[in-house]
C-alpha atoms as a PDB file:
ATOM      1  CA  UNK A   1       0.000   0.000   0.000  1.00  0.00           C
ATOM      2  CA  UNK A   2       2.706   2.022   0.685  1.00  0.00           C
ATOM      3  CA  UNK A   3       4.684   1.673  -2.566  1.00  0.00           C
ATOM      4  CA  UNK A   4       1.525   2.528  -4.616  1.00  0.00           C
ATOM      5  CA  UNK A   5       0.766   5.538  -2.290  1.00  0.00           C
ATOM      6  CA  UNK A   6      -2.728   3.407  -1.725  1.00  0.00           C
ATOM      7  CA  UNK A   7      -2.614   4.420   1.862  1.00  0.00           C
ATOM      8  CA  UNK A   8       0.012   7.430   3.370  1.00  0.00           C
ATOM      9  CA  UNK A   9       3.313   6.069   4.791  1.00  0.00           C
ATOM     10  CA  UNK A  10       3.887   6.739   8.339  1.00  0.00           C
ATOM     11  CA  UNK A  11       6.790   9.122   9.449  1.00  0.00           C
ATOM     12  CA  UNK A  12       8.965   6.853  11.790  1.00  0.00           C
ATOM     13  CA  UNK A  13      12.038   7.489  14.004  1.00  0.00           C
ATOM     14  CA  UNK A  14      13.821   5.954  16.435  1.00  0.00           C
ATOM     15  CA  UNK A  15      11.648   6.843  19.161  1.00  0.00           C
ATOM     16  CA  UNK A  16       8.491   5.639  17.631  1.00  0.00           C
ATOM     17  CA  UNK A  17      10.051   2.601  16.683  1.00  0.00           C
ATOM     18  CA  UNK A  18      11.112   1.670  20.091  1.00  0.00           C
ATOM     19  CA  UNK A  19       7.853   2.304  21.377  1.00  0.00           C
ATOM     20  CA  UNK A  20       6.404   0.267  18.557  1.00  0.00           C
ATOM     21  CA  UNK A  21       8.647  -2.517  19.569  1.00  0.00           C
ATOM     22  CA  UNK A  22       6.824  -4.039  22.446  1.00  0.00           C
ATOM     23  CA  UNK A  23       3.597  -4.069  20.904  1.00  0.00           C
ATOM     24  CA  UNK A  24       5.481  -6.472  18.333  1.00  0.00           C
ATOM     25  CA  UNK A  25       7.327  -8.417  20.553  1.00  0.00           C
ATOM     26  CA  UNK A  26       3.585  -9.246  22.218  1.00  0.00           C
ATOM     27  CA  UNK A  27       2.271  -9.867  18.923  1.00  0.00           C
ATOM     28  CA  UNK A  28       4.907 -12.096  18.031  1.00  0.00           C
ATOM     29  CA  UNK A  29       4.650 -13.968  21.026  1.00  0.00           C
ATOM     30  CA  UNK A  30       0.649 -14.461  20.872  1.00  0.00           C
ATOM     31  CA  UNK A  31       0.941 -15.678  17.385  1.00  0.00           C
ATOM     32  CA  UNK A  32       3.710 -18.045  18.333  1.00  0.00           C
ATOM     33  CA  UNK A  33       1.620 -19.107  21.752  1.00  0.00           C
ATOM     34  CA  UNK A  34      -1.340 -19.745  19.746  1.00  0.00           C
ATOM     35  CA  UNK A  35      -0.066 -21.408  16.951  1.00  0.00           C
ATOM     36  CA  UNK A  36       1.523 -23.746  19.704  1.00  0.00           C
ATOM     37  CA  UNK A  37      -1.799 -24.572  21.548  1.00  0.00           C
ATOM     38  CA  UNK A  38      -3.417 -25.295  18.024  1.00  0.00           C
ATOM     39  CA  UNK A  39      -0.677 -28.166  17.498  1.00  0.00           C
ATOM     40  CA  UNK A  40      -1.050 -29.386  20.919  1.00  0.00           C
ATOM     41  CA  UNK A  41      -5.465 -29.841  21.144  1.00  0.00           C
ATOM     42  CA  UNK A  42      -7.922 -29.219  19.362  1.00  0.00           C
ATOM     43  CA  UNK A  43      -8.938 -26.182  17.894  1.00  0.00           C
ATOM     44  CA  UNK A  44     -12.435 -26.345  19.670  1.00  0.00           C
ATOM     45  CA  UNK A  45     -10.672 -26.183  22.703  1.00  0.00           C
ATOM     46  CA  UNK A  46      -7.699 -23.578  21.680  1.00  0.00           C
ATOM     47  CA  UNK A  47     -10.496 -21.600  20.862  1.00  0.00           C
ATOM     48  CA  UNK A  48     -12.908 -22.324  24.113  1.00  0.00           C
ATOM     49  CA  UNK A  49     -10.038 -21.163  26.478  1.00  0.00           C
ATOM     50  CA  UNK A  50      -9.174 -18.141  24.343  1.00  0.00           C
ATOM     51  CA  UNK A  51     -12.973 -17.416  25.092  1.00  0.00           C
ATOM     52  CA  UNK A  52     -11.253 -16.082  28.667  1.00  0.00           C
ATOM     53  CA  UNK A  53     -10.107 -13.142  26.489  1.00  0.00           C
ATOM     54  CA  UNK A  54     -12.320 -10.478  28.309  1.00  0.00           C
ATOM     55  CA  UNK A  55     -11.179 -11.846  31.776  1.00  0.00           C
ATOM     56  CA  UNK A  56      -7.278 -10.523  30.753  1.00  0.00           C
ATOM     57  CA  UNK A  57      -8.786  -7.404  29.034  1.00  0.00           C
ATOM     58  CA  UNK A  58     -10.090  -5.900  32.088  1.00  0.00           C
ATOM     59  CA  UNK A  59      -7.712  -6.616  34.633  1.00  0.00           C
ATOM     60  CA  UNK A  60      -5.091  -5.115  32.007  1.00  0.00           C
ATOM     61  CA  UNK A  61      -7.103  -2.447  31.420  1.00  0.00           C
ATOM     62  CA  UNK A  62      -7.644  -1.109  34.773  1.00  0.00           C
ATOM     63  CA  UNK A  63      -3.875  -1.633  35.139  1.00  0.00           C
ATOM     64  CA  UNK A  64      -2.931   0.345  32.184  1.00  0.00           C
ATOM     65  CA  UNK A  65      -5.661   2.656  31.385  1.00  0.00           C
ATOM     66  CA  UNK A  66      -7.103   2.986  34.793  1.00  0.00           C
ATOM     67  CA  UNK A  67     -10.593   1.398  33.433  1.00  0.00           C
ATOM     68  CA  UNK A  68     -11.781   0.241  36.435  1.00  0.00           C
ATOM     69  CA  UNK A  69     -14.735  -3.028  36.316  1.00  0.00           C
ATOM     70  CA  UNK A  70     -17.905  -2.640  37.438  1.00  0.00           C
ATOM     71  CA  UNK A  71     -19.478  -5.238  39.968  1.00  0.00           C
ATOM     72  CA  UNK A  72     -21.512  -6.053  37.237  1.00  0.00           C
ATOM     73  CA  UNK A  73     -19.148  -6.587  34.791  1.00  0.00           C
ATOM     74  CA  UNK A  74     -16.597  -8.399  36.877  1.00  0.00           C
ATOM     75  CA  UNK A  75     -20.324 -11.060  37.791  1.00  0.00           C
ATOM     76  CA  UNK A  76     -20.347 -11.404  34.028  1.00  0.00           C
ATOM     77  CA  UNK A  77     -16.448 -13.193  34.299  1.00  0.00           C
ATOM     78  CA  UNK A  78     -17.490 -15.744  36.382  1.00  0.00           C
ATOM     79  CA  UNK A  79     -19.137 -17.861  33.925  1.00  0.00           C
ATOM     80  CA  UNK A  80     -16.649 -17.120  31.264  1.00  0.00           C
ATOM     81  CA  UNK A  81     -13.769 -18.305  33.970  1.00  0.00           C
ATOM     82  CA  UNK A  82     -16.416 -21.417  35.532  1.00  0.00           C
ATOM     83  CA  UNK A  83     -17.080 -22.186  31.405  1.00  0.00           C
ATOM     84  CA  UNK A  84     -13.953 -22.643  30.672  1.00  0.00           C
ATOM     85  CA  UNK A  85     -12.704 -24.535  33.726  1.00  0.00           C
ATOM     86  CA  UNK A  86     -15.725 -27.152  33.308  1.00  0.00           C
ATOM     87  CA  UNK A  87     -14.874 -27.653  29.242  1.00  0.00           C
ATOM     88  CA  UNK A  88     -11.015 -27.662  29.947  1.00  0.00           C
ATOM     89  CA  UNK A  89     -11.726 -30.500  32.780  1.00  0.00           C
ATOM     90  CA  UNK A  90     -13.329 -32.766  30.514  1.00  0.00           C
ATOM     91  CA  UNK A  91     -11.628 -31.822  27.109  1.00  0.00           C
ATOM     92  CA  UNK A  92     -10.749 -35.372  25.657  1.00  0.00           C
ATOM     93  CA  UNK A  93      -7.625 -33.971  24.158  1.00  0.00           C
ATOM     94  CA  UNK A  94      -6.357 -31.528  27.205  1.00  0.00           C
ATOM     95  CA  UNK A  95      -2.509 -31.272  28.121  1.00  0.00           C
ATOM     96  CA  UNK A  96      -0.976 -28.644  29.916  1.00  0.00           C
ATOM     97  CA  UNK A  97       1.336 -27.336  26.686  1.00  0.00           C
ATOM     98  CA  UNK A  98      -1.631 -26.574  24.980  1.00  0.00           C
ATOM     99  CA  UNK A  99      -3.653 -25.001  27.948  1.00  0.00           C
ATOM    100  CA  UNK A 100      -0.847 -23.301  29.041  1.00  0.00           C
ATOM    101  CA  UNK A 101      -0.247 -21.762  25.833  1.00  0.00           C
ATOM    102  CA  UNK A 102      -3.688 -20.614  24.894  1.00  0.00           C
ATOM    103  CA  UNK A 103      -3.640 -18.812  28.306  1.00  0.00           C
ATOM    104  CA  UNK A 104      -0.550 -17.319  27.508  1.00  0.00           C
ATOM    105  CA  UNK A 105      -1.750 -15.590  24.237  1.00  0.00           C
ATOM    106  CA  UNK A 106      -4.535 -14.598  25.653  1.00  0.00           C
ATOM    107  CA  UNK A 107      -2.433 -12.325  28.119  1.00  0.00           C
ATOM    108  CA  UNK A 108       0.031 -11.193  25.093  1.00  0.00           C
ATOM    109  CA  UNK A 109      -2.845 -10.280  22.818  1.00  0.00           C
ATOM    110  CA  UNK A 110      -5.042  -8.271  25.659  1.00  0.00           C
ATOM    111  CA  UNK A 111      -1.755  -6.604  26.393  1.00  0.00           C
ATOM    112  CA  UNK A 112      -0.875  -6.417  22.937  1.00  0.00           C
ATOM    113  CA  UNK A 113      -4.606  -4.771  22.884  1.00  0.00           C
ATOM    114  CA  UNK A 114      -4.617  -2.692  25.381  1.00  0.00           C
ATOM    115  CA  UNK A 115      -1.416  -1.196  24.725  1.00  0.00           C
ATOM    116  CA  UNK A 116      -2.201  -0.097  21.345  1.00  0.00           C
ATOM    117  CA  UNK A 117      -5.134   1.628  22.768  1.00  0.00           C
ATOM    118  CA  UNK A 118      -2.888   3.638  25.005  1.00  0.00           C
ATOM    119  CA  UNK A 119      -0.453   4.184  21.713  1.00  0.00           C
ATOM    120  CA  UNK A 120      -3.311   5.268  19.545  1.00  0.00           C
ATOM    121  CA  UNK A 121      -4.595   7.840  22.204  1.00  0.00           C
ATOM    122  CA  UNK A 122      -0.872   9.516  22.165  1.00  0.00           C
ATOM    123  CA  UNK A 123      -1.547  10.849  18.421  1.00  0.00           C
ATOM    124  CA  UNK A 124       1.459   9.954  17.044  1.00  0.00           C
ATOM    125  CA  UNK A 125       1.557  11.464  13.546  1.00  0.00           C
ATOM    126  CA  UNK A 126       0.405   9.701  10.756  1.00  0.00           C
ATOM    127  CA  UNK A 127       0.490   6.415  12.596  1.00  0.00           C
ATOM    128  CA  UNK A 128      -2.989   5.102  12.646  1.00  0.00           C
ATOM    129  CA  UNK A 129      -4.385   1.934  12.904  1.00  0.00           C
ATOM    130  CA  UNK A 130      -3.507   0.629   9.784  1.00  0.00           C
ATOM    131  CA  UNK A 131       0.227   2.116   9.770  1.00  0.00           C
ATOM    132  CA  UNK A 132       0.587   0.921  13.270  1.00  0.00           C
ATOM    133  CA  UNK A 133      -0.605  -2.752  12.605  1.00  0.00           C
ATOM    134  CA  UNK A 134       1.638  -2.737   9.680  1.00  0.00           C
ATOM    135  CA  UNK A 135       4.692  -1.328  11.440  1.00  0.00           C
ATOM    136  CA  UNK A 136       3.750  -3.868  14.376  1.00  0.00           C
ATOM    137  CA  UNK A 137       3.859  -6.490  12.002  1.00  0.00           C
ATOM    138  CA  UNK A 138       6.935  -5.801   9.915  1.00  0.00           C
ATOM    139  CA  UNK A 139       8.644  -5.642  13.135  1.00  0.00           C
ATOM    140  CA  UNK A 140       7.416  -9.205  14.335  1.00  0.00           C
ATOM    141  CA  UNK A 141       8.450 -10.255  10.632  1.00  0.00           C
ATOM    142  CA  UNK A 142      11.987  -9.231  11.803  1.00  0.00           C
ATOM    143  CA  UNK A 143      11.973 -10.587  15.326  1.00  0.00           C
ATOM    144  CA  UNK A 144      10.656 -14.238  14.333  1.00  0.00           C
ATOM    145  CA  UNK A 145      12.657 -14.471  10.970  1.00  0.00           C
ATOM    146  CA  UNK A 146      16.466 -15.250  13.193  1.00  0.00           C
ATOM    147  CA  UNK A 147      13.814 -17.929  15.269  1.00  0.00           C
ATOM    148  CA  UNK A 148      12.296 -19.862  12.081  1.00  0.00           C
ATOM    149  CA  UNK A 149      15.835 -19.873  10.445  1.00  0.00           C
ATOM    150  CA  UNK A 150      17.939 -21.288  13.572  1.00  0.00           C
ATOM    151  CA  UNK A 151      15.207 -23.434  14.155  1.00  0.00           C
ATOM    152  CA  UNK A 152      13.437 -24.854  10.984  1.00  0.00           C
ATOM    153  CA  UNK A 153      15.602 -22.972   8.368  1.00  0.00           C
ATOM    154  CA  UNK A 154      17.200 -26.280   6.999  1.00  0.00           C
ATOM    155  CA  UNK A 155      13.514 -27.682   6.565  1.00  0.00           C
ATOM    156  CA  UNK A 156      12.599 -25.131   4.018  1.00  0.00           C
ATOM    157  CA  UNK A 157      14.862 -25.379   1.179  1.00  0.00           C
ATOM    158  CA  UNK A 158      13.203 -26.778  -2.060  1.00  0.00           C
ATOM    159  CA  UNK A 159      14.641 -30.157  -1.951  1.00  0.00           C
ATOM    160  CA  UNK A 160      13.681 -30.628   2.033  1.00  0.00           C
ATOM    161  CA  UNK A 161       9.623 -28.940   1.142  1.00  0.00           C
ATOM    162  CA  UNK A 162       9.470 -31.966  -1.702  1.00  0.00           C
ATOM    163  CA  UNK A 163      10.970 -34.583   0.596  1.00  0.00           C
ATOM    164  CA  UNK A 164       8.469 -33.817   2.503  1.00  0.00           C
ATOM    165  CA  UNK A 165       5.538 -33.559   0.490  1.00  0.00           C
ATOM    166  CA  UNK A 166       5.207 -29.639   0.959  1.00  0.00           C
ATOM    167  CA  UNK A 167       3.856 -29.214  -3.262  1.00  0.00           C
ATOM    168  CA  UNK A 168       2.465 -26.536  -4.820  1.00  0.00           C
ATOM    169  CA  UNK A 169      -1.329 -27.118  -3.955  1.00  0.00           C
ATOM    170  CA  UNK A 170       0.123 -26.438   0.195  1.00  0.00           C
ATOM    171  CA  UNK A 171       2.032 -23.509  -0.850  1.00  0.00           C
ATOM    172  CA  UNK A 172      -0.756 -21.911  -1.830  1.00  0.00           C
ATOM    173  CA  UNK A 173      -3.219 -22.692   0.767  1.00  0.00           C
ATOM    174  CA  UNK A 174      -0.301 -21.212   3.110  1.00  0.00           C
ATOM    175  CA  UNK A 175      -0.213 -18.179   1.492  1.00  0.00           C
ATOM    176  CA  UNK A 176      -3.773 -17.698   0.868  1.00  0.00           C
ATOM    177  CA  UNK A 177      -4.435 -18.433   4.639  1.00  0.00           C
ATOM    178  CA  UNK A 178      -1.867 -15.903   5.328  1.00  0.00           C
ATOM    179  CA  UNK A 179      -3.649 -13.596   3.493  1.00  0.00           C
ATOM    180  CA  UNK A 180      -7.094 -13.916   5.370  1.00  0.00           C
ATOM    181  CA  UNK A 181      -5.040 -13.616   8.350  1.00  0.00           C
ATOM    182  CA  UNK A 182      -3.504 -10.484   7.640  1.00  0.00           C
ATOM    183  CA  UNK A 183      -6.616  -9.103   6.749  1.00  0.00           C
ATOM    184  CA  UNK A 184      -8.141 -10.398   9.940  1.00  0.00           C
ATOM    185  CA  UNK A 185      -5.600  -8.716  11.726  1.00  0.00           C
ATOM    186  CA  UNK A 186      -6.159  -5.791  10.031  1.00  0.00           C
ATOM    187  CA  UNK A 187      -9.717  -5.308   9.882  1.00  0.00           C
ATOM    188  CA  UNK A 188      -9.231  -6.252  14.422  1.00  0.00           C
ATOM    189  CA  UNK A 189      -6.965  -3.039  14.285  1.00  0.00           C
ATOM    190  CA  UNK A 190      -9.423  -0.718  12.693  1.00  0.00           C
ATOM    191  CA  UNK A 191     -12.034  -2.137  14.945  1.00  0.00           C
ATOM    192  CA  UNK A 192     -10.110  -1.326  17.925  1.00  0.00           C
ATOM    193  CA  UNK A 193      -9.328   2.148  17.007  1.00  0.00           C
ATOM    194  CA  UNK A 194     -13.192   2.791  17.289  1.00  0.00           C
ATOM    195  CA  UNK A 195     -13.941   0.906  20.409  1.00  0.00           C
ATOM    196  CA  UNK A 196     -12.556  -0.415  23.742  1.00  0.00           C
ATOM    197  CA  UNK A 197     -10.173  -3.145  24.635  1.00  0.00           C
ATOM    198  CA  UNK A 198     -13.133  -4.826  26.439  1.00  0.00           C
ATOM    199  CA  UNK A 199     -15.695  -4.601  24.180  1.00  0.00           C
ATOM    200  CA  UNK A 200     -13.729  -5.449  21.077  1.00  0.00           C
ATOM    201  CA  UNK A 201     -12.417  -8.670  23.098  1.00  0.00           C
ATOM    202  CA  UNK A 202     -15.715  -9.438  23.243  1.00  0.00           C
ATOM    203  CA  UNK A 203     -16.550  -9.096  19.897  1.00  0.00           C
ATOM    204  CA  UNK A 204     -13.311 -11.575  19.355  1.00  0.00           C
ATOM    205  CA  UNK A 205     -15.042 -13.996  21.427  1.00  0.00           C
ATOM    206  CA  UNK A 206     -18.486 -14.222  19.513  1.00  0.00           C
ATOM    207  CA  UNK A 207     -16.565 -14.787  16.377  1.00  0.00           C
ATOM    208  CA  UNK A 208     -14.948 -17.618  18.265  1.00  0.00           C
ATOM    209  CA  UNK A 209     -18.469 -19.386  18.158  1.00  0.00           C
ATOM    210  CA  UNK A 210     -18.575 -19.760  14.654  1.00  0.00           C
ATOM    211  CA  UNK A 211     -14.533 -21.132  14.803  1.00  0.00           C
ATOM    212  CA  UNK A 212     -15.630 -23.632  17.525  1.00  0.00           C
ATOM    213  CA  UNK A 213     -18.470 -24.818  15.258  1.00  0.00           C
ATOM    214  CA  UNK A 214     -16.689 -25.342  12.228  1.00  0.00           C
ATOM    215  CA  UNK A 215     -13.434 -26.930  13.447  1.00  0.00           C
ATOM    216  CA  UNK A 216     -15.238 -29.441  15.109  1.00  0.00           C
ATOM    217  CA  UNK A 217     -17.639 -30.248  12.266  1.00  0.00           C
ATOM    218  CA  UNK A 218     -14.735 -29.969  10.134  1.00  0.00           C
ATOM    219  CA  UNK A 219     -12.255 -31.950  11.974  1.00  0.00           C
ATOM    220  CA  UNK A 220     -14.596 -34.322  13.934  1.00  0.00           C
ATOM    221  CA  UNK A 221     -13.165 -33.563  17.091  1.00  0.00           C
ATOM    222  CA  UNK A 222     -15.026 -35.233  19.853  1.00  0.00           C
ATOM    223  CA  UNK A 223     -17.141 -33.494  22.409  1.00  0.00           C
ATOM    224  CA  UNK A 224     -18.296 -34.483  25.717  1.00  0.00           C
ATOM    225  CA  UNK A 225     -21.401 -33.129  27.242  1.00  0.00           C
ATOM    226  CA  UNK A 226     -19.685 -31.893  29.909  1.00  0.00           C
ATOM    227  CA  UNK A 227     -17.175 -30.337  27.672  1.00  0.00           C
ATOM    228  CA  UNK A 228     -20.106 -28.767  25.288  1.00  0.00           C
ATOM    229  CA  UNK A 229     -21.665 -27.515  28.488  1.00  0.00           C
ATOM    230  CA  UNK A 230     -18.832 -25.685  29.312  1.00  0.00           C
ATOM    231  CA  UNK A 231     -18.237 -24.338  25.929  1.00  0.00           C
ATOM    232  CA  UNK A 232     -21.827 -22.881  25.801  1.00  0.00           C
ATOM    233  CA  UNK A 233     -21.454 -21.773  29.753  1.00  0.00           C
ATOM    234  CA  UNK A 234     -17.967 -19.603  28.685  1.00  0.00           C
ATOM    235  CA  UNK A 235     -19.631 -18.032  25.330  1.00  0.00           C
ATOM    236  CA  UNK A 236     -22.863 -17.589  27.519  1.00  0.00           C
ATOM    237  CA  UNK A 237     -20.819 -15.046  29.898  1.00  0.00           C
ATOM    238  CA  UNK A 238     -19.687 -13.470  27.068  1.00  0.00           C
ATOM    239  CA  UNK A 239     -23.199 -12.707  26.128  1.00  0.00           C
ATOM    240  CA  UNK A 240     -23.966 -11.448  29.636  1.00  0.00           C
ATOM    241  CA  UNK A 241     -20.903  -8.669  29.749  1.00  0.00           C
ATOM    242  CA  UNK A 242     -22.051  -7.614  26.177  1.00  0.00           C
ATOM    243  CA  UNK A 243     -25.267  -7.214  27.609  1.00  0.00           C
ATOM    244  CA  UNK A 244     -23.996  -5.537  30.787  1.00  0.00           C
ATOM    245  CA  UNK A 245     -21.728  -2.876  28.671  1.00  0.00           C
ATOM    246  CA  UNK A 246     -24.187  -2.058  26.701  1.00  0.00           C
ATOM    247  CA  UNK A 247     -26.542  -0.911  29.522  1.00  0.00           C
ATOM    248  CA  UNK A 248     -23.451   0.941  31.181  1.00  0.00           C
ATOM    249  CA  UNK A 249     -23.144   2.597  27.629  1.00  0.00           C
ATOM    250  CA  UNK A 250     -26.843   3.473  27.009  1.00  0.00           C
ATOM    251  CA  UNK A 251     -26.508   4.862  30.172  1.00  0.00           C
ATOM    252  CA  UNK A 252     -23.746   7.172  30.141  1.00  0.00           C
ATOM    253  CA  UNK A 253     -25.364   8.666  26.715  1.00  0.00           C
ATOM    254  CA  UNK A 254     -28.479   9.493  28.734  1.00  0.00           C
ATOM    255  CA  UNK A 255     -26.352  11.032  30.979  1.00  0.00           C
ATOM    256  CA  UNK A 256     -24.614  13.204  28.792  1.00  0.00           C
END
């Protein structure tokens, strides 16, 4: 976008870029986190405990932007936290590795999140939401490229992708699934320039419905009762603080 002046390019310095660099060194790490817990269980239940992603967006954002919970709101976590304890207690495929990552990008996204927020609120030139999330990403580019090559670097040479079956037909499903992602990403930045940490965690979560759905009718992954119960107990709280923030918000319009 930048090359065909599509969008305007951001003016950075050495100050902005340092500031820039923990929001990709979060981002990084969630990607990596997640991307570990999807190879560990199944994506049902990467996606169930990534449901808690409201629980880790308000206690960050009271830390860091002094957005202090409601009692309502903080009654609306305790299914989300009791939903996901009852599915991850009787989730045929749980291990630790994959629970403990899944928690673990949940906390580097919602701080990934919430410090953004703060960032945007600092008007920092032409860096909005779209420069930002591409200068955020260019920088994780950088930080994981030394990590892939020390790590899998021998593995992708073209004689080591045929050996092991990596054709074509995969090559492009990679890329066009980076793609999407990207403009997942993307779109979740411009989103979160318009609304709060909280509520756009939220709106994260009901899209996670539809992932839940289709991975296991997709991949067949088995479901206990219990586990389903759980599932539709976390997504249910969800519901509830949507519910809740919206009356706050209705509210505080009337009031003003």
């Amino acid at each position: 976008m930048w090359a065909v002046k599509a969008h305007p390019r951001p003016n950075l310095n050495e100050d902005t870029l340092k500031s820039i660099l923990p929001l990709a060194s979060v981002h990084t790490l969630g990607n990596l986190l997640t991307n570990v817990s999807l190879g560990a269980v199944a994506v049902s239940f990467t996606h169930t405990i990534k449901a808690m992603e409201p629980f880790f967006s308000v206690l960050l954002s009271s830390i860091f932007l002094n957005e202090k919970p409601t009692p309502a709101v903080l009654l609306s976590m305790l299914p989300i936290v009791g939903g996901v304890a009852l599915a991850s207690a009787t989730e045929m495929s749980f291990n630790w590795a994959g629970f403990t990552a899944a928690m673990g990008s949940n906390l580097t996204f919602q701080s990934r999140n919430v410090l953004s927020k703060k960032f945007m609120g600092k008007g920092k030139g032409s860096l909005d939401n779209i420069n930002l999330f591409s200068t955020i990403t260019i920088l994780a580019f950088c930080l994981m490229t030394p990590v892939v090559l020390l790590t899998d670097g021998f593995l992708l040479t073209p004689a080591a992708l045929k050996a092991s079956g990596v054709g074509e037909a995969i090559i492009r499903q990679a890329l066009a699934a980076a793609v999407c992602f990207h403009a997942y990403q993307q779109v979740s930045y411009m989103i979160l320039a318009r609304v709060s940490p909280v509520s756009h965690s939220i709106g994260n979560c009901l899209k996670r419905v539809i992932v839940i759905v289709a991975s296991v009718l997709f991949f067949r992954n088995p479901m206990g009762i219990q586990n389903m119960v759980g599932t539709a107990i976390a997504l249910a709280g969800v519901f509830a603080y949507s519910q809740v923030k919206r009356g706050q918000n209705a509210a505080a319009a009337k009031v003003a």
